[in-house]
PDB file of N, CA and C in Angstrom:
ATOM      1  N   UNK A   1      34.074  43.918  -5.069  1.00  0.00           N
ATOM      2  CA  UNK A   1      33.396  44.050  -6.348  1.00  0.00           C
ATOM      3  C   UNK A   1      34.372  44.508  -7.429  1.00  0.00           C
ATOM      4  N   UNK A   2      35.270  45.717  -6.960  1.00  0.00           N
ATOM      5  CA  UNK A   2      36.600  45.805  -8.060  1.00  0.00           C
ATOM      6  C   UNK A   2      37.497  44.860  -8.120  1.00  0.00           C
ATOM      7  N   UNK A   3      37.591  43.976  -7.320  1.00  0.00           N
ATOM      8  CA  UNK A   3      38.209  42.526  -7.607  1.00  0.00           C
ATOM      9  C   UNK A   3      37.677  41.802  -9.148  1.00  0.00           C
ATOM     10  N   UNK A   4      36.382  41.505  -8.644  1.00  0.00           N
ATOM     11  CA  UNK A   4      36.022  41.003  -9.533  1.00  0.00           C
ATOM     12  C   UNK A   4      35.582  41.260 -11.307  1.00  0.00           C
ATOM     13  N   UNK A   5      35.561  42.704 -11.170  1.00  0.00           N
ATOM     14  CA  UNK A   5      35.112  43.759 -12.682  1.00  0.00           C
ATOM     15  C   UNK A   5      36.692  43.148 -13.380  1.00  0.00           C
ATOM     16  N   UNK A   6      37.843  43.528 -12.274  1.00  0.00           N
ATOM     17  CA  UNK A   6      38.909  43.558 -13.257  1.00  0.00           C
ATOM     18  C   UNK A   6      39.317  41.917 -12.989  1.00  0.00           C
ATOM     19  N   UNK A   7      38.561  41.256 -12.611  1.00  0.00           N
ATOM     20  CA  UNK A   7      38.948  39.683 -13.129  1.00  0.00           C
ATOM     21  C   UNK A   7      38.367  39.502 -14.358  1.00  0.00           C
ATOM     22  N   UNK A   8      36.998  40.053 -14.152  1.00  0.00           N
ATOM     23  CA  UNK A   8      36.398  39.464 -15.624  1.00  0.00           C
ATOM     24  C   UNK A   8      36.530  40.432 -16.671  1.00  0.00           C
ATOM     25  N   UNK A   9      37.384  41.266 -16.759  1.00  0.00           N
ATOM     26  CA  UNK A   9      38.445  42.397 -18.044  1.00  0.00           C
ATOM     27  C   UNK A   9      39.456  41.446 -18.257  1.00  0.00           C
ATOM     28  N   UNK A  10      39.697  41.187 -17.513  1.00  0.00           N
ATOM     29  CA  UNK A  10      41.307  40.286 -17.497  1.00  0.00           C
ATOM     30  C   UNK A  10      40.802  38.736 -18.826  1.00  0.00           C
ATOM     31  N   UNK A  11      39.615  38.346 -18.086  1.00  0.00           N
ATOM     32  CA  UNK A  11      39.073  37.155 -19.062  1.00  0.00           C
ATOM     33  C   UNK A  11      39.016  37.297 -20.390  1.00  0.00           C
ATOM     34  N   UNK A  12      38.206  38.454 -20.490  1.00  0.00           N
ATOM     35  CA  UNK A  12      37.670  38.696 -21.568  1.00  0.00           C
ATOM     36  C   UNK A  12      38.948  39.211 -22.564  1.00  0.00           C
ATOM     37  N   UNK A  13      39.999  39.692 -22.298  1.00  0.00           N
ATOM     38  CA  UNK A  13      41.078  40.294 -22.524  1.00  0.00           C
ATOM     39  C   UNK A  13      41.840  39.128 -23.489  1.00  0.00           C
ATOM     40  N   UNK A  14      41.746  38.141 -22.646  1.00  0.00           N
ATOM     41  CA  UNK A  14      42.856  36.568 -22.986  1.00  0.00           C
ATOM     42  C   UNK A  14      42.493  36.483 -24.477  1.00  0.00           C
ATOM     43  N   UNK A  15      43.293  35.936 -25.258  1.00  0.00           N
ATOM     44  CA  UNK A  15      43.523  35.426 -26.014  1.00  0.00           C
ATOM     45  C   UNK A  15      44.143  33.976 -26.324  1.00  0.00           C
ATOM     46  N   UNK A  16      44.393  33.250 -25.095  1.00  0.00           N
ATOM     47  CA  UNK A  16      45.094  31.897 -25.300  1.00  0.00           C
ATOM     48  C   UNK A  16      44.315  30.807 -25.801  1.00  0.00           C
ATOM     49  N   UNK A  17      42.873  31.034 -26.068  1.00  0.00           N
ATOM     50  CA  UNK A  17      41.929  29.929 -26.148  1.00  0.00           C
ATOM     51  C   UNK A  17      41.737  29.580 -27.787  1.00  0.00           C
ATOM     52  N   UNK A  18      40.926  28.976 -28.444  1.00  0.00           N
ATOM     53  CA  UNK A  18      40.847  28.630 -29.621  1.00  0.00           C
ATOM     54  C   UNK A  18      39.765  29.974 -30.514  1.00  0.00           C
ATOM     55  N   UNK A  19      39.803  30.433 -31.433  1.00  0.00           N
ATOM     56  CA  UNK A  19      39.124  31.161 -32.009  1.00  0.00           C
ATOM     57  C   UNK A  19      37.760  30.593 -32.492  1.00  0.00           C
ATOM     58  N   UNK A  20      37.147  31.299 -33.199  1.00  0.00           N
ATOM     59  CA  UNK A  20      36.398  30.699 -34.389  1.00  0.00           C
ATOM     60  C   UNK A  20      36.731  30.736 -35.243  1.00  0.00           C
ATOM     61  N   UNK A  21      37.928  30.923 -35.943  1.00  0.00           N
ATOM     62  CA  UNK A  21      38.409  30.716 -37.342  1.00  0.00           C
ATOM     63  C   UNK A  21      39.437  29.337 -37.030  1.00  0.00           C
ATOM     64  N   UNK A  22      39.750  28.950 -35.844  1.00  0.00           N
ATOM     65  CA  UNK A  22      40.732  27.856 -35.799  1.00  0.00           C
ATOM     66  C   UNK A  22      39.513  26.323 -35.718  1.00  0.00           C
ATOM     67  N   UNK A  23      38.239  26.731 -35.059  1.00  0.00           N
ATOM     68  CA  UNK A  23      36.876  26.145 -35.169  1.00  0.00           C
ATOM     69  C   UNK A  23      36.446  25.561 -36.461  1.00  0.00           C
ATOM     70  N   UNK A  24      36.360  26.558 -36.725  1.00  0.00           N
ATOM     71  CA  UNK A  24      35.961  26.284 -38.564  1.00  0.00           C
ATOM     72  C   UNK A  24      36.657  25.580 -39.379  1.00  0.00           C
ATOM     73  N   UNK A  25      37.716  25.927 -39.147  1.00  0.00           N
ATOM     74  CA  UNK A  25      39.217  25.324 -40.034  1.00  0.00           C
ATOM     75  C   UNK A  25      38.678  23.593 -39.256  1.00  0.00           C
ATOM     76  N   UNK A  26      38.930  23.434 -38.023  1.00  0.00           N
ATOM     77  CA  UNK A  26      38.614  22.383 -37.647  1.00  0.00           C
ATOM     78  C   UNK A  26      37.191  21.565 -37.996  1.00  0.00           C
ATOM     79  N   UNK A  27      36.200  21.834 -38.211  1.00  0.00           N
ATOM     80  CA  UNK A  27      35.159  21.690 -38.329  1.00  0.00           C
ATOM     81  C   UNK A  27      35.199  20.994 -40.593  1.00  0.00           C
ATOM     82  N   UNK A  28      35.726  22.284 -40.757  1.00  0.00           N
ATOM     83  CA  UNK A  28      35.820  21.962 -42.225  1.00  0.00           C
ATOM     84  C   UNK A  28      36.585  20.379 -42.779  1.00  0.00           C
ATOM     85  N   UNK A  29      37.669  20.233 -41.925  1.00  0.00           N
ATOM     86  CA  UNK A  29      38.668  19.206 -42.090  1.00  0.00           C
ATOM     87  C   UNK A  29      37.560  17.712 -41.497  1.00  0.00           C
ATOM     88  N   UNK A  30      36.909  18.160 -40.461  1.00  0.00           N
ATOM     89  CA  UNK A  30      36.179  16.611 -40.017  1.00  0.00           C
ATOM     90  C   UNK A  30      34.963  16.377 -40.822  1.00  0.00           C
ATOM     91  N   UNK A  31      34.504  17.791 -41.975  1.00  0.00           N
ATOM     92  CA  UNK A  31      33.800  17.543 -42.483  1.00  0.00           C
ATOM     93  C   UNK A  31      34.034  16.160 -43.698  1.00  0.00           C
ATOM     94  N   UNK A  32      35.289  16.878 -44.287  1.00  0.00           N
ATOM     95  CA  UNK A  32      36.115  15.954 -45.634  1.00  0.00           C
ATOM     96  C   UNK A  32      36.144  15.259 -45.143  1.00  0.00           C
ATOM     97  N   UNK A  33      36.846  14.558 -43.834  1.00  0.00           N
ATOM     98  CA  UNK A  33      37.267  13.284 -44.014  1.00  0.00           C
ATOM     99  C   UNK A  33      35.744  12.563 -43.733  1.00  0.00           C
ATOM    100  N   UNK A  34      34.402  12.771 -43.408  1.00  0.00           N
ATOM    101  CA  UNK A  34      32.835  12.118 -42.998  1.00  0.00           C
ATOM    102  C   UNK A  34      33.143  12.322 -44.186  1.00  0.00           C
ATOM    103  N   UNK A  35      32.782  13.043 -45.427  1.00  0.00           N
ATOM    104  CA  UNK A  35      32.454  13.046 -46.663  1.00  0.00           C
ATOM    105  C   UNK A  35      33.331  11.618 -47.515  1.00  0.00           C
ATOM    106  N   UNK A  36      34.849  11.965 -47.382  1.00  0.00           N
ATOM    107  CA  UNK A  36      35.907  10.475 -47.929  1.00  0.00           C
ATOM    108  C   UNK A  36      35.618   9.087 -47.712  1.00  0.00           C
ATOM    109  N   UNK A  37      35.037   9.157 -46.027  1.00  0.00           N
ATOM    110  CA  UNK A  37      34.477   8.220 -45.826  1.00  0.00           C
ATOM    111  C   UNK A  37      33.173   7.426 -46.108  1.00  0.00           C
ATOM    112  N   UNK A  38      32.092   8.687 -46.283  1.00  0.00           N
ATOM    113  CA  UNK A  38      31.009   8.242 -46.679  1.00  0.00           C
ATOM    114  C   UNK A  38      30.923   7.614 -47.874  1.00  0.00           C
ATOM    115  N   UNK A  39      31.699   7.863 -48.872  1.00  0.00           N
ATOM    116  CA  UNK A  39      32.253   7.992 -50.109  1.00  0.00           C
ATOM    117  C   UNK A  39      32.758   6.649 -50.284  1.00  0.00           C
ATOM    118  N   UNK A  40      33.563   6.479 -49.629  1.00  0.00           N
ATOM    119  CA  UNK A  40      33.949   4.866 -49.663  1.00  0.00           C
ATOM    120  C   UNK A  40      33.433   3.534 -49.053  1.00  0.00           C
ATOM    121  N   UNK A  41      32.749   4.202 -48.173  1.00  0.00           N
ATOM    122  CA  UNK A  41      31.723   3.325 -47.764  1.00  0.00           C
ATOM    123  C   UNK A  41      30.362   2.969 -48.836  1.00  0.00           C
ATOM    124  N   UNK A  42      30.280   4.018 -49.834  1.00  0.00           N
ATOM    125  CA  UNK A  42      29.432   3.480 -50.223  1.00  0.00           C
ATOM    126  C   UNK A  42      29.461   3.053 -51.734  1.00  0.00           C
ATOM    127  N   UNK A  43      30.940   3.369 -51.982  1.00  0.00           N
ATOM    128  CA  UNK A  43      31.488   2.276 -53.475  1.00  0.00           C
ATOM    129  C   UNK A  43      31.302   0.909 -52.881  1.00  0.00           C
ATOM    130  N   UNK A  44      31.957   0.562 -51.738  1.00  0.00           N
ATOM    131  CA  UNK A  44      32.073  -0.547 -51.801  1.00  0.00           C
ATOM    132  C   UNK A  44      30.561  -1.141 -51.108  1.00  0.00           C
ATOM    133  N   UNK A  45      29.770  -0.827 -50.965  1.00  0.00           N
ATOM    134  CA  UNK A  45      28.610  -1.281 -50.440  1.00  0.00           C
ATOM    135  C   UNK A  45      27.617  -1.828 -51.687  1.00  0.00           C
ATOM    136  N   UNK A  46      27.894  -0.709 -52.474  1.00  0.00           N
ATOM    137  CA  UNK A  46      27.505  -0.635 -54.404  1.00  0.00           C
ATOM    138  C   UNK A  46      27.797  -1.275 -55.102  1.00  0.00           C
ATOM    139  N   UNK A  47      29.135  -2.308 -54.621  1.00  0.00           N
ATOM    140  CA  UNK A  47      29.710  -3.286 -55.420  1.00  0.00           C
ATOM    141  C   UNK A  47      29.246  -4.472 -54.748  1.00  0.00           C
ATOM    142  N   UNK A  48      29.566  -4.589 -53.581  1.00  0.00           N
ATOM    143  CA  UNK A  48      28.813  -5.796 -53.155  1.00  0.00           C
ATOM    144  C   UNK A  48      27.104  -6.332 -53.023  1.00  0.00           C
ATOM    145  N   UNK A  49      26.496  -4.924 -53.242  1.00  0.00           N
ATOM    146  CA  UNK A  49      25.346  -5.178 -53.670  1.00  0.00           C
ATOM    147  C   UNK A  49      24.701  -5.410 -55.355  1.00  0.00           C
ATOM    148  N   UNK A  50      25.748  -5.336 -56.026  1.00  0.00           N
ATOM    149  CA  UNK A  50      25.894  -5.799 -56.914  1.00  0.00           C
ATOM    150  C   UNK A  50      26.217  -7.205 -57.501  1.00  0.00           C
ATOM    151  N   UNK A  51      27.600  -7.371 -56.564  1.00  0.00           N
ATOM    152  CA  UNK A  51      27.888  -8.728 -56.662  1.00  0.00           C
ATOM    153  C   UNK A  51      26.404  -9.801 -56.118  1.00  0.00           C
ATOM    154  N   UNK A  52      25.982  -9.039 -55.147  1.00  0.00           N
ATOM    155  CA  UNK A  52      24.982 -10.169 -54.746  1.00  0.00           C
ATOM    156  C   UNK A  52      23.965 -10.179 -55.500  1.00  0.00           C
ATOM    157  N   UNK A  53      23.467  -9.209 -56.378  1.00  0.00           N
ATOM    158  CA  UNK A  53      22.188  -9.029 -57.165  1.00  0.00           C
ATOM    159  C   UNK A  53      22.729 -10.021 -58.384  1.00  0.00           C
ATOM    160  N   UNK A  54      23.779 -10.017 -58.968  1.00  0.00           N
ATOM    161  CA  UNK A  54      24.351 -10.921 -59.812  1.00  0.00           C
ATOM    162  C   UNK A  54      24.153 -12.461 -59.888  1.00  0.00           C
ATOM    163  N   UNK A  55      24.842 -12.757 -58.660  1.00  0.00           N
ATOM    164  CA  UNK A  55      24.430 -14.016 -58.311  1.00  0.00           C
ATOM    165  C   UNK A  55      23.066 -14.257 -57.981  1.00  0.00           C
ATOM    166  N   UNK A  56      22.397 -13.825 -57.546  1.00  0.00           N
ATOM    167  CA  UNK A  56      20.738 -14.243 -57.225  1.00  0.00           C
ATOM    168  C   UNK A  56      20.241 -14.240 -58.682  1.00  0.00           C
ATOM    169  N   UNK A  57      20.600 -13.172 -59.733  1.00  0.00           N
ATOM    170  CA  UNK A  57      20.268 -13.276 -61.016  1.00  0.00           C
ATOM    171  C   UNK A  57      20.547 -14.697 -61.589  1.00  0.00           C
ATOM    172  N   UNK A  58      21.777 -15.059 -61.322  1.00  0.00           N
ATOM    173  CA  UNK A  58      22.249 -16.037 -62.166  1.00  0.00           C
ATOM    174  C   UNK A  58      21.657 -17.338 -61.597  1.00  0.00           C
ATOM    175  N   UNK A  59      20.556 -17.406 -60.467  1.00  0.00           N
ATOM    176  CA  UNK A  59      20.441 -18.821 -60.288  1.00  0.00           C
ATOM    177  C   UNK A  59      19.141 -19.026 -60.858  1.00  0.00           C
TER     178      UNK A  59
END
C-alpha cells in the first residue's frame, strides 16, 4: 500500500505533461484558423452566389 501512496505522489508531482495554459494557447490558435477559414469560405460562396443570381437575373 506504501508502494503505491508514493507512486501516486510521484504522479501527481510530474510536470512533463501539457498544462492548461499550453491547452488554451492551443485551443485559441485552432480557433483563428476555423474562424480564417470560415471567413473565406464564405466570401467566396457570396460571390458565387451572386454570380449565379446575376445570371438567372439576366435571362
Amino acid at each position: 500500500m506504501k508502494n503505491f501512496a508514493t507512486s501516486f505522489v510521484n504522479f501527481l508531482k510530474e510536470e512533463d505533461g501539457p498544462t492548461a495554459v499550453e491547452y488554451a494557447v492551443m485551443l485559441a490558435l485552432i480557433v483563428v484558423v476555423c474562424l480564417a477559414a470560415v471567413g473565406t469560405v464564405g466570401t467566396n460562396a457570396a460571390t458565387k452566389f451572386d454570380a449565379v443570381g446575376t445570371a438567372i437575373a439576366g435571362n
